[in-house]
C-alpha atoms as a PDB file:
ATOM      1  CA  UNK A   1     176.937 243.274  14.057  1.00  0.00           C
ATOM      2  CA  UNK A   2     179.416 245.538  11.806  1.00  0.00           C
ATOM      3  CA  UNK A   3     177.969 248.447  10.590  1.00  0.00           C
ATOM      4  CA  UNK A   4     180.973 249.812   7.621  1.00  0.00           C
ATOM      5  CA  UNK A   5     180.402 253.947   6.616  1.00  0.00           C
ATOM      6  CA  UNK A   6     182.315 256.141   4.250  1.00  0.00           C
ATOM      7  CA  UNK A   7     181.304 259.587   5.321  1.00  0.00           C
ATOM      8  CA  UNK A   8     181.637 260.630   2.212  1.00  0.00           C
ATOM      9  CA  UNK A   9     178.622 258.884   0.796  1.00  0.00           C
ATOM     10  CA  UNK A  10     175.413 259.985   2.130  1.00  0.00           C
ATOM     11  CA  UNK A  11     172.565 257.733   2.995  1.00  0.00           C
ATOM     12  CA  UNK A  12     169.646 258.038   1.604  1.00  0.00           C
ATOM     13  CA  UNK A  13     166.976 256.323   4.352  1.00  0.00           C
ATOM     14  CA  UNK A  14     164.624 255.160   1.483  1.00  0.00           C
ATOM     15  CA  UNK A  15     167.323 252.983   0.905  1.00  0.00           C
ATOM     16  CA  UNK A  16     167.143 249.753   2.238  1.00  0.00           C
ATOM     17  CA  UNK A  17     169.987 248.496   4.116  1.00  0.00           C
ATOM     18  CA  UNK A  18     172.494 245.954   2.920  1.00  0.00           C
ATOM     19  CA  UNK A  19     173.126 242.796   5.307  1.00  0.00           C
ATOM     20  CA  UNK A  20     175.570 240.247   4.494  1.00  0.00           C
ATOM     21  CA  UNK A  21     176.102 236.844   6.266  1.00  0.00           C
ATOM     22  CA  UNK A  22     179.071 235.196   6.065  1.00  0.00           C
ATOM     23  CA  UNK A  23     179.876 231.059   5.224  1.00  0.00           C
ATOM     24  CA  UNK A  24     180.519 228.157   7.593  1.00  0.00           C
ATOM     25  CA  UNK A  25     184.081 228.905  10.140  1.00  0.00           C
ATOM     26  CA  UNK A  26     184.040 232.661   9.502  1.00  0.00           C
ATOM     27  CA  UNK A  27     182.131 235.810  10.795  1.00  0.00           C
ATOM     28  CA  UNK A  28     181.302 239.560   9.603  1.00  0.00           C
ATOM     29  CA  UNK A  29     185.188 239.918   9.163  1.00  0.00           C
ATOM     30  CA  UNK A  30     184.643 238.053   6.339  1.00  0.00           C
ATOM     31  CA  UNK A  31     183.774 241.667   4.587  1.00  0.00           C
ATOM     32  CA  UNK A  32     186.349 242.594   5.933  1.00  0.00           C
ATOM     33  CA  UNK A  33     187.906 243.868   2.285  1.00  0.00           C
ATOM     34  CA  UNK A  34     184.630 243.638   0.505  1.00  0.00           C
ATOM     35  CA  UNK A  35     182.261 245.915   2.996  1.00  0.00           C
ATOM     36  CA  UNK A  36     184.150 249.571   2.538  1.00  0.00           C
ATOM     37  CA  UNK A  37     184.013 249.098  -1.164  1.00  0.00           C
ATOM     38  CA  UNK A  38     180.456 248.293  -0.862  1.00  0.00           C
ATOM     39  CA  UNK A  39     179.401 251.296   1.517  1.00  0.00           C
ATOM     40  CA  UNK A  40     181.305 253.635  -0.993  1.00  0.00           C
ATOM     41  CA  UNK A  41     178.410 252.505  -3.462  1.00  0.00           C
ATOM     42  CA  UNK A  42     175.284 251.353  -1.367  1.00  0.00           C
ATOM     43  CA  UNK A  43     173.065 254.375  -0.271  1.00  0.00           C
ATOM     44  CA  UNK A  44     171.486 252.363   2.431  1.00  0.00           C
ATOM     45  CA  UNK A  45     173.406 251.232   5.285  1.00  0.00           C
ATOM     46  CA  UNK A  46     175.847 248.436   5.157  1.00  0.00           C
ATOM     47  CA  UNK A  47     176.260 245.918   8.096  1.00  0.00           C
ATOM     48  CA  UNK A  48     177.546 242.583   8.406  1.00  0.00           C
ATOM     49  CA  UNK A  49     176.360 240.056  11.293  1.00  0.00           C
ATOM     50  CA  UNK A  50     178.144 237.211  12.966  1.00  0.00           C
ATOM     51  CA  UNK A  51     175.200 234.233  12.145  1.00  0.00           C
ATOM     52  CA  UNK A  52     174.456 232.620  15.801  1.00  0.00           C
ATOM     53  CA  UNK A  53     176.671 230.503  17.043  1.00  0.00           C
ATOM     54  CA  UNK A  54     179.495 231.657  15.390  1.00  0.00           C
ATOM     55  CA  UNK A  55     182.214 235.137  15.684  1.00  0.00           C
ATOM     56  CA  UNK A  56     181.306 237.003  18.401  1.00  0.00           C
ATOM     57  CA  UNK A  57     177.467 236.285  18.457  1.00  0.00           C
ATOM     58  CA  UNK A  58     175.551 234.348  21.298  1.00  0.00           C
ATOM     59  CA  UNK A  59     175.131 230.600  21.616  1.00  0.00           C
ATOM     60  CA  UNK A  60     171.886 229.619  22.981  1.00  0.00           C
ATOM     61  CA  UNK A  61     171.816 225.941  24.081  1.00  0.00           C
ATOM     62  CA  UNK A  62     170.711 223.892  21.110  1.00  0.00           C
ATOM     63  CA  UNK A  63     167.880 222.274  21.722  1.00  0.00           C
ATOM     64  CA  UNK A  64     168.798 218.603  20.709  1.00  0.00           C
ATOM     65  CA  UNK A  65     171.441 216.086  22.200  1.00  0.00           C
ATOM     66  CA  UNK A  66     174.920 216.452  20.910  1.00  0.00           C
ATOM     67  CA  UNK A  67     175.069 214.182  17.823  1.00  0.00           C
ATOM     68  CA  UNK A  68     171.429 213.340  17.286  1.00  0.00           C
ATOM     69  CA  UNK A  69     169.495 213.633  13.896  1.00  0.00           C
ATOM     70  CA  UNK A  70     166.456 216.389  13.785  1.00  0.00           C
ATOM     71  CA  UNK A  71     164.206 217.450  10.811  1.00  0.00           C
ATOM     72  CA  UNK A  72     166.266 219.789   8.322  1.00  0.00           C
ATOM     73  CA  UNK A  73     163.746 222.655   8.621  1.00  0.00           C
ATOM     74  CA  UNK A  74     163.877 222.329  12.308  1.00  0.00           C
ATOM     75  CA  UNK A  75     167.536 223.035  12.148  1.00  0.00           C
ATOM     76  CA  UNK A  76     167.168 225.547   9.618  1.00  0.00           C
ATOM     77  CA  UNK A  77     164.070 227.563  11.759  1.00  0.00           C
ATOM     78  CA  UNK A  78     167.439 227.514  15.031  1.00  0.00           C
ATOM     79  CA  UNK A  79     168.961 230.171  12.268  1.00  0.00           C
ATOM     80  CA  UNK A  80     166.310 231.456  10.525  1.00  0.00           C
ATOM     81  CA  UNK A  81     164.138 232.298  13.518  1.00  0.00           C
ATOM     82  CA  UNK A  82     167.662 234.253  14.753  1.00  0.00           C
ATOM     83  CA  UNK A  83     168.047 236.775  11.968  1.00  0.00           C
ATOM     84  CA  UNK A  84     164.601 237.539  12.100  1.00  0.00           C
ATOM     85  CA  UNK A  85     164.636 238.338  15.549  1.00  0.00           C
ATOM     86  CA  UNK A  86     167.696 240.886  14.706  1.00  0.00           C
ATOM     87  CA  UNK A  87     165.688 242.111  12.253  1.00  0.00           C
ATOM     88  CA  UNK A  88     162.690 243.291  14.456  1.00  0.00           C
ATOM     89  CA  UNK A  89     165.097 244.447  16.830  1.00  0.00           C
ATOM     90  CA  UNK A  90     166.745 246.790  14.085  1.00  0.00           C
ATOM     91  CA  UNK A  91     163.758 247.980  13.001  1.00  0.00           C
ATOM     92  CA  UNK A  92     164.346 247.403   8.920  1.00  0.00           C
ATOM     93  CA  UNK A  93     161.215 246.776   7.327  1.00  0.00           C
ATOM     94  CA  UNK A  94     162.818 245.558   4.261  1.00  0.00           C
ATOM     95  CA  UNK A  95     166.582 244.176   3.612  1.00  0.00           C
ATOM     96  CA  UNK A  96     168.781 243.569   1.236  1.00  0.00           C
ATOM     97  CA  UNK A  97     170.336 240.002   1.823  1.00  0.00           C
ATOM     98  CA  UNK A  98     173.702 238.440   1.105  1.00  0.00           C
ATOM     99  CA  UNK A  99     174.614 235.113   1.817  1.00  0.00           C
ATOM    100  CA  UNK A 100     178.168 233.673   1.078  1.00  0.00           C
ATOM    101  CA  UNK A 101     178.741 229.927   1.202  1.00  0.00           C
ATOM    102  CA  UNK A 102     176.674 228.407   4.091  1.00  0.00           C
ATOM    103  CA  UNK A 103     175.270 232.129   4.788  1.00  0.00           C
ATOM    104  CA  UNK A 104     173.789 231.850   1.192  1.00  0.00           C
ATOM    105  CA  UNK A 105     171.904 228.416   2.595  1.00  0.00           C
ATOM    106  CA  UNK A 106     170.820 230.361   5.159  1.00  0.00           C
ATOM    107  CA  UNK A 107     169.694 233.339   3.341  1.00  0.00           C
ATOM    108  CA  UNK A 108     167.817 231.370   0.926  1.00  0.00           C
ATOM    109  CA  UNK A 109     166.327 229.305   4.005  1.00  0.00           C
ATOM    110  CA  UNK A 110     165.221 232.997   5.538  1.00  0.00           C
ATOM    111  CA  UNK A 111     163.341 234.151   2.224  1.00  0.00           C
ATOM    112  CA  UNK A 112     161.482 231.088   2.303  1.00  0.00           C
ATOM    113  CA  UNK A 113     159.999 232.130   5.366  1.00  0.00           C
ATOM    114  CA  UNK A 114     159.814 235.449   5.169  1.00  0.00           C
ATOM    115  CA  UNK A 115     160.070 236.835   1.662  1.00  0.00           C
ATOM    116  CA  UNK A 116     157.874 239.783   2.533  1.00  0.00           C
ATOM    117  CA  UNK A 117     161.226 241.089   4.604  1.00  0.00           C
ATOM    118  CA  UNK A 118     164.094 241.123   1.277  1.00  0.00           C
ATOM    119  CA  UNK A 119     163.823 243.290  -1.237  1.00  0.00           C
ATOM    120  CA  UNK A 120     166.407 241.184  -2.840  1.00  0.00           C
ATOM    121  CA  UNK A 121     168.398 238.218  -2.385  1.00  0.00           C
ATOM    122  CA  UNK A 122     171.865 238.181  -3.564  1.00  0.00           C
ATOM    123  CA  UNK A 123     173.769 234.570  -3.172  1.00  0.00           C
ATOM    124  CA  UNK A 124     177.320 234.775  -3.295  1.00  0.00           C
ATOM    125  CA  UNK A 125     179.011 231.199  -4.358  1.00  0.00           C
ATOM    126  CA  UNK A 126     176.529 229.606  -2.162  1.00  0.00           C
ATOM    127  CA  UNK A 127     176.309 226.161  -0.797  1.00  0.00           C
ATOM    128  CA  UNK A 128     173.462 223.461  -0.225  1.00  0.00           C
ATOM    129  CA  UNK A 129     173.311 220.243  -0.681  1.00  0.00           C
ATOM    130  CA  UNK A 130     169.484 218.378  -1.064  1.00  0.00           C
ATOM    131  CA  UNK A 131     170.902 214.787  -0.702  1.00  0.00           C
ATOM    132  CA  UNK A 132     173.902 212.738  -0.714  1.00  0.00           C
ATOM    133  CA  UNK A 133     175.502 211.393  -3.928  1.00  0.00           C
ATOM    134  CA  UNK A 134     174.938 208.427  -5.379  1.00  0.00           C
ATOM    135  CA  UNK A 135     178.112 206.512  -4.669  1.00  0.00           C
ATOM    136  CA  UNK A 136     178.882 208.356  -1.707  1.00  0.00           C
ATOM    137  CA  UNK A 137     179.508 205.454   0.609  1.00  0.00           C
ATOM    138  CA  UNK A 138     181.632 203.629  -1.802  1.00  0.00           C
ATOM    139  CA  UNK A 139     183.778 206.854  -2.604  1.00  0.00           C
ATOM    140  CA  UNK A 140     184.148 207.284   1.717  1.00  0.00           C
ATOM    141  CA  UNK A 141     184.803 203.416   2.218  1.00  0.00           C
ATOM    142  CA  UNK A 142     187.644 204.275  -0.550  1.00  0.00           C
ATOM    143  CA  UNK A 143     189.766 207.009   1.254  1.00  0.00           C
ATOM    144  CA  UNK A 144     192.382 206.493   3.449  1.00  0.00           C
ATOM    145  CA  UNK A 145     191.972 205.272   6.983  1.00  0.00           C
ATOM    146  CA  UNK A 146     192.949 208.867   8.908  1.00  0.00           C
ATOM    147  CA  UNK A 147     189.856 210.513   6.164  1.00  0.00           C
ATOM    148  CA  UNK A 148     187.333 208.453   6.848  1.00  0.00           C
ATOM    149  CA  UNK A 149     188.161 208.975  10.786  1.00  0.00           C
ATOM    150  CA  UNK A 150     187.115 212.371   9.943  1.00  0.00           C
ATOM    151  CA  UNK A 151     184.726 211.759   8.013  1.00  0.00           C
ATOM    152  CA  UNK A 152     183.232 209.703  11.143  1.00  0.00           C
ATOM    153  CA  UNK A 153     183.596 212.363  13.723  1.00  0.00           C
ATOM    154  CA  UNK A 154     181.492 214.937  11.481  1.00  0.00           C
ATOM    155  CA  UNK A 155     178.681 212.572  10.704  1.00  0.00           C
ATOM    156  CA  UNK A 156     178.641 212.087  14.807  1.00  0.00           C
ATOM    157  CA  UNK A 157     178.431 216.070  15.176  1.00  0.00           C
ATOM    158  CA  UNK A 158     182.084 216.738  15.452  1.00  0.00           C
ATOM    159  CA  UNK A 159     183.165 219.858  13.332  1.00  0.00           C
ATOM    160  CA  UNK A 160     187.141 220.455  12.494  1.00  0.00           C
ATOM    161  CA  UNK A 161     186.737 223.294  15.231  1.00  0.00           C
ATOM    162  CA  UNK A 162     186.729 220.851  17.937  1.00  0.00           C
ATOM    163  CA  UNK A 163     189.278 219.155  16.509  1.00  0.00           C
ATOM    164  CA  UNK A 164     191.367 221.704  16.153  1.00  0.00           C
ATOM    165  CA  UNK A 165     191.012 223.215  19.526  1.00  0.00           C
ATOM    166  CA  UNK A 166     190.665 219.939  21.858  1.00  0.00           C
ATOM    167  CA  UNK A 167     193.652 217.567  19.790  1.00  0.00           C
ATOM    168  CA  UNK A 168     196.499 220.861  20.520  1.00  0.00           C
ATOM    169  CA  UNK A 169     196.303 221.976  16.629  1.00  0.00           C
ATOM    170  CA  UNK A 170     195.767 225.236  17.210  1.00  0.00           C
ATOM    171  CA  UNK A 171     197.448 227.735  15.199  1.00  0.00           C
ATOM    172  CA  UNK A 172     200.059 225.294  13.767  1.00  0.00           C
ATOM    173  CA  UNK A 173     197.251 223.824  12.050  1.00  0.00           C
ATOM    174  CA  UNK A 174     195.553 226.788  11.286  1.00  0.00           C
ATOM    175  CA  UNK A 175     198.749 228.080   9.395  1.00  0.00           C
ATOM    176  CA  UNK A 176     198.962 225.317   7.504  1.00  0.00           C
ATOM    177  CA  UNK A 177     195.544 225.822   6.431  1.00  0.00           C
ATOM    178  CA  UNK A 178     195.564 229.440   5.649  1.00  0.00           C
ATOM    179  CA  UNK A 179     198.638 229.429   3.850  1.00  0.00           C
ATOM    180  CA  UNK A 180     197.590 226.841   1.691  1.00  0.00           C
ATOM    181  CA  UNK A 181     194.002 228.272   0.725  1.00  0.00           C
ATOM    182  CA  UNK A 182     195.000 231.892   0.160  1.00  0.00           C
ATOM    183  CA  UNK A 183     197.757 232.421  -1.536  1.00  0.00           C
ATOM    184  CA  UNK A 184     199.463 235.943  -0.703  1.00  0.00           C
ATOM    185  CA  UNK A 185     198.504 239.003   1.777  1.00  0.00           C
ATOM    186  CA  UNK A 186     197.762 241.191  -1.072  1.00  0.00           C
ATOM    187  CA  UNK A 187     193.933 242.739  -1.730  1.00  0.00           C
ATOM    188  CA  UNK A 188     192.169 241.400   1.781  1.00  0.00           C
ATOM    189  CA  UNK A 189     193.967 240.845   5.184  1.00  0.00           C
ATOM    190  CA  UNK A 190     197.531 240.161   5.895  1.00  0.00           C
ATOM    191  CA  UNK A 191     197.753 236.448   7.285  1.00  0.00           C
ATOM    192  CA  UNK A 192     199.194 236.660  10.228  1.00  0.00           C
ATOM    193  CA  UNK A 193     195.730 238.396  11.110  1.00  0.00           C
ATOM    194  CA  UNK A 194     193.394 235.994   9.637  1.00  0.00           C
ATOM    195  CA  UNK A 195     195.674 233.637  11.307  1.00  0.00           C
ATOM    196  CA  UNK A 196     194.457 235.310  15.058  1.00  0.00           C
ATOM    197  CA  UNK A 197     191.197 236.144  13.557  1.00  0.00           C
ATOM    198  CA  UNK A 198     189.867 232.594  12.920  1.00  0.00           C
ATOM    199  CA  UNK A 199     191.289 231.328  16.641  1.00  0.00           C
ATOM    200  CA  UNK A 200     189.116 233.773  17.680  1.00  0.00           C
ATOM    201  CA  UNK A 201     186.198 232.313  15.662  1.00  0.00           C
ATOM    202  CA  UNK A 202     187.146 228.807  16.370  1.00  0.00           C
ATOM    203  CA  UNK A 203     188.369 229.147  20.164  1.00  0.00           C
ATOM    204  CA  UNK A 204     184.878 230.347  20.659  1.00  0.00           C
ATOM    205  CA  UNK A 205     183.239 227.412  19.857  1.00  0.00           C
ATOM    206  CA  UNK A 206     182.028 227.939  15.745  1.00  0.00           C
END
């Protein structure tokens, strides 16, 4: 957990605090640009949490065999039933929560269960999809051999984090990507540290 303050701004304790969750491969450093700007305008508190299983949070075993199918709720409750517990342990009666990408999946799968707990939801480009395509096995059967190898490994519970860690990728590959999906160093995080940022995530076992 990240907790951002400008000392500036005083809190006001009526306030509600402000938790964000981040989207699938990243953590709380997500915020990393995002979270002082919001702290300069939020009275509550601001904090950002590494989801379980990912950053620098814990990684209880999961409780099915590596690879095998279970019940989406089931695998939403692994989450869901996390953040609530660092909920209770942080004492907030109420939150304000943001979800970005896969966080937003989550965050939406969390009100569900315990709408009583958010005083808002706020979804930020969020993800979810209820069911495959139509066409979706004629598209795959369509794309080049080394894609639908891929493809293959991540249906059989292999995520591009093993990949990249146990085939020698590493930051080579990691360059490659970052370079390509952000396109200068200006107004967030210079690349060379989101570069040793995400091995950190990865390494770790996201």
């Amino acid at each position: 957990t990240v907790e951002y303050t400008v000392p500036s701004v005083p809190r006001d304790p009526s306030v509600p605090p402000l938790v964000c969750m981040h989207g699938f491969g990243f953590g709380a450093g997500l915020y990393y640009a995002a979270a002082p700007a919001m702290a300069s305008k939020w009275r509550g508190r601001v904090l950002c949490i590494d989801t379980l299983g990912c950053a620098l949070s814990s990684r209880p075993p999961w409780p099915h065999a590596h690879g095998s199918k279970c019940d989406v709720s089931v695998a939403e409750d692994y989450f869901v039933s996390a953040i609530e517990a660092w909920r209770e342990e942080m004492g907030f009666e109420t939150m304000v929560l943001v979800g970005h990408s896969v966080g937003g999946y989550l965050a939406v799968a969390y009100a569900e269960r315990h709408s009583s707990r958010l005083s808002r939801l706020i979804l930020a480009s969020p993800v979810g999809v209820p069911r495959p395509p139509a066409g979706l096995d004629e598209w795959q059967a369509e794309r080049p051999r080394a894609m639908r190898l891929v493809l293959g490994l991540w249906r059989r519970g292999w995520s591009p984090f093993f990949l990249m860690k146990d085939l020698g990728r590493g930051r080579r590959g990691l360059g490659g990507y970052v370079t390509r999906r952000f396109a200068d160093d200006s107004g967030w995080i210079f690349k060379h540290e989101l570069i040793e940022y995400l091995m950190m995530v990865w390494v770790r076992g996201t």
